[in-house]
Every structure is written in structure tokens, then in C-alpha cells.
N, C-alpha and C. Protein backbone atom coordinates (compact mmCIF):
# COMPACT_ATOMS: atom_id res chain seq x y z
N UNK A 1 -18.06 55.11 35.53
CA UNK A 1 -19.48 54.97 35.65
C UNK A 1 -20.05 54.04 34.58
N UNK A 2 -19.69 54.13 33.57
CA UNK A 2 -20.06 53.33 32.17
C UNK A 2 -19.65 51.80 32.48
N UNK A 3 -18.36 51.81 33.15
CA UNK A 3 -17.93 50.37 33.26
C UNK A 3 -18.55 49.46 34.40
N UNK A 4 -19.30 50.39 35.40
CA UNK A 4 -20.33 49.82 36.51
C UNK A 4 -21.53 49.25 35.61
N UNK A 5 -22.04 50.38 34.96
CA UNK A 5 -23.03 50.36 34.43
C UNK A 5 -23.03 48.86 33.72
N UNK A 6 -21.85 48.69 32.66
CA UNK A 6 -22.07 47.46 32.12
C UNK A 6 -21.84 46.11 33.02
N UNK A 7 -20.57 46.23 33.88
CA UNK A 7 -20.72 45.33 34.62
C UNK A 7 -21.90 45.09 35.17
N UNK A 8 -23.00 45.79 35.57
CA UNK A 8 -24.36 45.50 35.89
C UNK A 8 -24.87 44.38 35.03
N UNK A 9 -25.32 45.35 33.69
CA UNK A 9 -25.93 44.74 33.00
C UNK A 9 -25.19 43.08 32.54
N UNK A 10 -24.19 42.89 32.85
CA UNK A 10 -23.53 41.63 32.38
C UNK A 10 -23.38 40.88 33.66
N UNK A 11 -23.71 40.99 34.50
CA UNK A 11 -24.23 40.36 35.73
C UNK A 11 -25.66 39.81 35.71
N UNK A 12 -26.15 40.88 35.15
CA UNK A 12 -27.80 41.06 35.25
C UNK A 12 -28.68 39.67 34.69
N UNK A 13 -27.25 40.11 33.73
CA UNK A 13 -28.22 38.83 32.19
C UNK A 13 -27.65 37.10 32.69
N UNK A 14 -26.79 37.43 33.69
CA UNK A 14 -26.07 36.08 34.25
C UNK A 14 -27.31 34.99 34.85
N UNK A 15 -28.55 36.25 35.61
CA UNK A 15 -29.58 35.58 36.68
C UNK A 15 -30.05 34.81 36.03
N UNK A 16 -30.66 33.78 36.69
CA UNK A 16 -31.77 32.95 36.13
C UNK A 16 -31.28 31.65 35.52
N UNK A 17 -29.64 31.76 35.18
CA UNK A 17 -28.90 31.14 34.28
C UNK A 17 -28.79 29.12 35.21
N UNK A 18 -29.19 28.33 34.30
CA UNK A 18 -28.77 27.16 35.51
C UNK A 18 -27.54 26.12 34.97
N UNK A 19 -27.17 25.77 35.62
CA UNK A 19 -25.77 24.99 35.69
C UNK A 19 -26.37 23.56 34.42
N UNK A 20 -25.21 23.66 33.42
CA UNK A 20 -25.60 23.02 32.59
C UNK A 20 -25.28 21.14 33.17
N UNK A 21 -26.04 20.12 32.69
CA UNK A 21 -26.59 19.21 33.70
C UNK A 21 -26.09 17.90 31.94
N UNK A 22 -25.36 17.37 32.69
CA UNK A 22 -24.66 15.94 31.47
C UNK A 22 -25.90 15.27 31.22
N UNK A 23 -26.25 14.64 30.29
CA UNK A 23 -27.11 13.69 30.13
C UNK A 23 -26.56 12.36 30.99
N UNK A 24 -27.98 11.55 31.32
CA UNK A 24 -27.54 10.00 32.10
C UNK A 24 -26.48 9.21 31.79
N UNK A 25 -26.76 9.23 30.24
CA UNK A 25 -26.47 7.90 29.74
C UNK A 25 -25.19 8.66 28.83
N UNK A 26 -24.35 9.80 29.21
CA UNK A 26 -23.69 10.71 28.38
C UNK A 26 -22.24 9.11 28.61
N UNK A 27 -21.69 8.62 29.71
CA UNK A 27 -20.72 8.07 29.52
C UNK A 27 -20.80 6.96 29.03
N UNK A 28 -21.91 6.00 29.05
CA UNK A 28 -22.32 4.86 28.18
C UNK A 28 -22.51 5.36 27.09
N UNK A 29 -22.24 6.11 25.73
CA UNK A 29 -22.12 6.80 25.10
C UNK A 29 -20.55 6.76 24.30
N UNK A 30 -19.93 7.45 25.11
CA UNK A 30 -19.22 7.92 25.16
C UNK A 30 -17.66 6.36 25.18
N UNK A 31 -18.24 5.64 26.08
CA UNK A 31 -17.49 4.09 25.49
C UNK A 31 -18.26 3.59 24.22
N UNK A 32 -19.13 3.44 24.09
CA UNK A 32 -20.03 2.92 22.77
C UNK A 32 -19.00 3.41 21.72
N UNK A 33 -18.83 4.60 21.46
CA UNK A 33 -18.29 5.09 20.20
C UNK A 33 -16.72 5.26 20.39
N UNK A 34 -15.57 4.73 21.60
CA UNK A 34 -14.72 4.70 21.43
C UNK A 34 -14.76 2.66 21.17
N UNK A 35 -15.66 1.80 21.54
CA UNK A 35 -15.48 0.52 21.16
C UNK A 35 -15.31 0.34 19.63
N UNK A 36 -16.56 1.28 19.06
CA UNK A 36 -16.83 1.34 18.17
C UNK A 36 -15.76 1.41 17.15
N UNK A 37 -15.00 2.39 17.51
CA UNK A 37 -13.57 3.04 17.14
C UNK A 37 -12.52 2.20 16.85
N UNK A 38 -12.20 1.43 18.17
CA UNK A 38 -11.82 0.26 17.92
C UNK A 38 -11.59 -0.95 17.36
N UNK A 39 -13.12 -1.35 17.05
CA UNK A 39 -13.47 -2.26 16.04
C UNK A 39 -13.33 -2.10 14.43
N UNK A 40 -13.24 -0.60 13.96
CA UNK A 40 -13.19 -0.19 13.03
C UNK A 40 -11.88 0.07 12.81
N UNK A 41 -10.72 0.26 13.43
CA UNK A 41 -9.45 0.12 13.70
C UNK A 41 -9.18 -1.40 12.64
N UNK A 42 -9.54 -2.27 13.64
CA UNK A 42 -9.32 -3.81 14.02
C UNK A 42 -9.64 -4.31 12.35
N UNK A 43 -10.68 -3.84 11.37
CA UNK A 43 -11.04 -4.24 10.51
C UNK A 43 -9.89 -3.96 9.42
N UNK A 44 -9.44 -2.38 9.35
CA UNK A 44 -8.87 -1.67 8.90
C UNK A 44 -7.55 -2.26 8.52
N UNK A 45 -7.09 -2.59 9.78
CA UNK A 45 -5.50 -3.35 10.08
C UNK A 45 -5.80 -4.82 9.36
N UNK A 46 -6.85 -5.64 9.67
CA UNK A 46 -6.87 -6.92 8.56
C UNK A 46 -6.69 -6.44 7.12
N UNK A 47 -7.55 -5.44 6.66
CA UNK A 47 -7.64 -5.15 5.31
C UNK A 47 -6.40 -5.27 4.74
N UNK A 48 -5.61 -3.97 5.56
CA UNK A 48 -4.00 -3.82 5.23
C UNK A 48 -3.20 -4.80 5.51
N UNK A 49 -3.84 -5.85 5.86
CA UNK A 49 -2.71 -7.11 6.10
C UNK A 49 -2.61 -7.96 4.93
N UNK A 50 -4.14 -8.14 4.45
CA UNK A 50 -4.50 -8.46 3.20
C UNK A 50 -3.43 -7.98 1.86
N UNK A 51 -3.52 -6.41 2.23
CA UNK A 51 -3.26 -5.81 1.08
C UNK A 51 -1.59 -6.14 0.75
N UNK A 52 -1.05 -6.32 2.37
CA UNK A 52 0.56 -6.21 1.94
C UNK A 52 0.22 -7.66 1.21
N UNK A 53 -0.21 -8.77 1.62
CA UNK A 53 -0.23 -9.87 1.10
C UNK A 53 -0.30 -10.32 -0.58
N UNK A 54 -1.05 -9.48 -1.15
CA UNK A 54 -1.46 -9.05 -2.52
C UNK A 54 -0.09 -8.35 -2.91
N UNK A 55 0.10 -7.22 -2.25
CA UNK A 55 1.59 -6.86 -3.10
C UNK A 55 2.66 -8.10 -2.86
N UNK A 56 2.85 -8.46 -2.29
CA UNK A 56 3.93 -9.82 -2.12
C UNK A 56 4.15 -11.06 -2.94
N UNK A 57 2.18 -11.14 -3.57
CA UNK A 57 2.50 -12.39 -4.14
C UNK A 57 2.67 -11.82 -5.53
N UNK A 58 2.31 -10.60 -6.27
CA UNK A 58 2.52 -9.79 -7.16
C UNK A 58 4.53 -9.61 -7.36
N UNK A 59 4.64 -8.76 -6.41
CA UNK A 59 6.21 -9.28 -6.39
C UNK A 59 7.11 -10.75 -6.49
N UNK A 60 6.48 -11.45 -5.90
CA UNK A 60 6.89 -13.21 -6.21
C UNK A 60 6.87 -13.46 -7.70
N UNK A 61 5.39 -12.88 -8.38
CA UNK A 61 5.09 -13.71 -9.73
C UNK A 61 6.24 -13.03 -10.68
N UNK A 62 6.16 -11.54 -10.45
CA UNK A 62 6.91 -10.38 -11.18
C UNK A 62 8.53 -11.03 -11.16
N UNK A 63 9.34 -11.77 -10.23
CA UNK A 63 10.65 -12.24 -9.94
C UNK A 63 10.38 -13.81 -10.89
N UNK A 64 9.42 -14.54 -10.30
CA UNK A 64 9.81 -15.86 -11.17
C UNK A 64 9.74 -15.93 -12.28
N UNK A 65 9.10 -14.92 -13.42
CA UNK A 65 8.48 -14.48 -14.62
C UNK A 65 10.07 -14.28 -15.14
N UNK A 66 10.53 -13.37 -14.37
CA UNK A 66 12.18 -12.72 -14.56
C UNK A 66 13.09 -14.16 -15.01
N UNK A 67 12.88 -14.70 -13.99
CA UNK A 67 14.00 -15.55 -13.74
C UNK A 67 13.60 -16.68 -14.59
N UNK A 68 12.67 -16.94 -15.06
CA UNK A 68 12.24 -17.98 -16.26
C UNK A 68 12.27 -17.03 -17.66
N UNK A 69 12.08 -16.06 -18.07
CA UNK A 69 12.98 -15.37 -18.74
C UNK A 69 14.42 -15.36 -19.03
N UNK A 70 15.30 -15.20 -18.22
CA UNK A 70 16.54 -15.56 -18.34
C UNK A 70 17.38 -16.76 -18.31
N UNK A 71 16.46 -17.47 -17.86
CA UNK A 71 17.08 -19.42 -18.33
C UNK A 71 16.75 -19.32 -19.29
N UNK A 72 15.49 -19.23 -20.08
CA UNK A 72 15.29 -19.44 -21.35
C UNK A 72 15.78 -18.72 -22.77
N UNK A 73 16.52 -17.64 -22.33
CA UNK A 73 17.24 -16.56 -22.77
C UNK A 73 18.60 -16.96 -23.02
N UNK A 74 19.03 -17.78 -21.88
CA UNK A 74 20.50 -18.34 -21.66
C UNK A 74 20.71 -19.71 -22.28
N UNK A 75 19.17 -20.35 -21.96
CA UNK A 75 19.60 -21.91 -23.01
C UNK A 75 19.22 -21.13 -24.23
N UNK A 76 18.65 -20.75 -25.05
CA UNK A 76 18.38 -20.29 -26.12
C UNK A 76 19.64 -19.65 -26.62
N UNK A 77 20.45 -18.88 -25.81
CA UNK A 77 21.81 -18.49 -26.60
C UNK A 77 22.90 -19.53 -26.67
N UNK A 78 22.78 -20.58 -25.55
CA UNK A 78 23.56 -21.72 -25.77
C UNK A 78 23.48 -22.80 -26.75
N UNK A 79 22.32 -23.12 -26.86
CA UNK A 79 21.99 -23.46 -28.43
C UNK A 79 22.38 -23.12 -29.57
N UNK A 80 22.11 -21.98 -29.65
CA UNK A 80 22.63 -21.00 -31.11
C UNK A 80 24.32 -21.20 -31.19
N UNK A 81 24.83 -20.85 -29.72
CA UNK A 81 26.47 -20.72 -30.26
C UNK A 81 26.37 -22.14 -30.15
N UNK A 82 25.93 -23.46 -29.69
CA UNK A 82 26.57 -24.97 -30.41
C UNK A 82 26.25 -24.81 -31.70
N UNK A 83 25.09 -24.74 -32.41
CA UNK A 83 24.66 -24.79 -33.40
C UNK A 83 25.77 -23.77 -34.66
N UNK A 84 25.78 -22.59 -34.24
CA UNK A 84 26.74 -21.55 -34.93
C UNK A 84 28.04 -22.73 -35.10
N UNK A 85 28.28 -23.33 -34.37
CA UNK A 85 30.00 -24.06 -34.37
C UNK A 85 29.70 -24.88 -35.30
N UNK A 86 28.76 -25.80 -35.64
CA UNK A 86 28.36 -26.75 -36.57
C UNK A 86 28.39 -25.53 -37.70
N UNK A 87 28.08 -24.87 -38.34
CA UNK A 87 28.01 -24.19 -39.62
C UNK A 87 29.68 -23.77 -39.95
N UNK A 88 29.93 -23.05 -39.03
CA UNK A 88 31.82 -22.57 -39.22
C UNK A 88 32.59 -23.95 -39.91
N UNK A 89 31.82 -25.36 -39.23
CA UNK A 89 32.50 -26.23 -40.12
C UNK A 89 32.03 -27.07 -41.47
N UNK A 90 30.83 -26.21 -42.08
CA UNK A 90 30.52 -26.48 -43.41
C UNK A 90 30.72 -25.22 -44.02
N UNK A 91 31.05 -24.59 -43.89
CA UNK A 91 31.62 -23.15 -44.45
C UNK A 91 33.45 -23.47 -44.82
N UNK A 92 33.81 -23.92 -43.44
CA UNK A 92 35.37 -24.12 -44.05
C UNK A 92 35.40 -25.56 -45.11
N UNK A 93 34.41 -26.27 -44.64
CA UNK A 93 34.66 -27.55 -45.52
C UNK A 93 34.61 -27.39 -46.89
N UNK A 94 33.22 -26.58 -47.33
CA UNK A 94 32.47 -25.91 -48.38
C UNK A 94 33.62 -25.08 -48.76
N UNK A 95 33.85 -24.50 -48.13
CA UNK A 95 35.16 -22.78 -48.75
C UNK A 95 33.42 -21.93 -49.71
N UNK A 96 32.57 -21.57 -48.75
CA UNK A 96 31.54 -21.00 -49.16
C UNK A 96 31.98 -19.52 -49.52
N UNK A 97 33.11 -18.95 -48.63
CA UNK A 97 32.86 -17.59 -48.52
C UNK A 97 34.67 -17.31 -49.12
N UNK A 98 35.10 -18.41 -49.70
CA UNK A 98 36.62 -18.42 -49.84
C UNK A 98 36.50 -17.73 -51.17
N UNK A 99 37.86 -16.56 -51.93
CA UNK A 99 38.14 -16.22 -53.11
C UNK A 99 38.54 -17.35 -53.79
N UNK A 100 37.87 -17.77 -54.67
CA UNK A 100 39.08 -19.10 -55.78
C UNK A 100 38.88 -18.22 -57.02
């Protein structure tokens, strides 16, 4: 009896009720803000194209920096040992470091 009863009342409150109704312009809308979407995509993806670009030339400078470092590292030690060979022979000539 209770469960009539409510089924009533939850019927009851159903009347009057009207079928909910889309706006006109709901699907022109509805592309607007997926174009929209799109375009904001489209910007996004340049940015990041940009950005790999920036890390790349950062990596380029970071390698040639290296590598002009180590020529100058390598003639600079080649120097020293010609130069070192020139002294070994005023040392033996001299007898600088000889017991007499």
C-alpha cells in the first residue's frame, strides 16, 4: 500500500513536466568552440616547435664551446711538450741538476 501510495505521488509530481527543448543556435555553438579548440591546438604546436628549436641551437653552442675547448687544450699541451724538449737540452748542456 505504501509503495502505491508513493508511486502515486512520484507520478504525480511528473505532471505538468515539459520535454526539455535545445536552444537554436545550440549546434552553431557547439562547432564555434570545437574550431576554437583547434586553433588553439595549432598555436600551441608552433610554440613547441619553436621551443624544440631553442633547445637545439643551445645544444649546438654547448658542443662547439666543447670542441673549441679541446683543440685549444691539445695545441696548448703540444706546445708545452715542444717547448719542455728545448729545456731537457739546456739542463743537460748546463749539468743544472748534475752532482759535481
Amino acid at each position: 500500500m505504501k509503495e502505491e501510495k508513493r508511486l502515486e505521488d512520484v507520478m504525480g509530481s511528473l505532471k505538468g513536466i515539459q520535454r526539455a527543448k535545445a536552444p537554436h543556435d545550440g549546434f552553431a555553438k557547439i562547432q564555434q568552440r570545437l574550431a576554437q579548440q583547434r586553433q588553439e591546438a595549432a598555436v600551441l604546436d608552433q610554440k613547441s616547435s619553436s621551443n624544440w628549436l631553442k633547445v637545439a641551437a643551445v645544444i649546438a653552442l654547448v658542443l662547439c664551446s666543447n670542441i673549441w675547448a679541446v683543440t685549444t687544450y691539445i695545441s696548448s699541451t703540444n706546445q708545452t711538450s715542444a717547448e719542455s724538449g728545448g729545456y731537457s737540452q739546456v739542463t743537460s748542456d748546463f749539468n743544472l741538476y748534475g752532482n759535481e
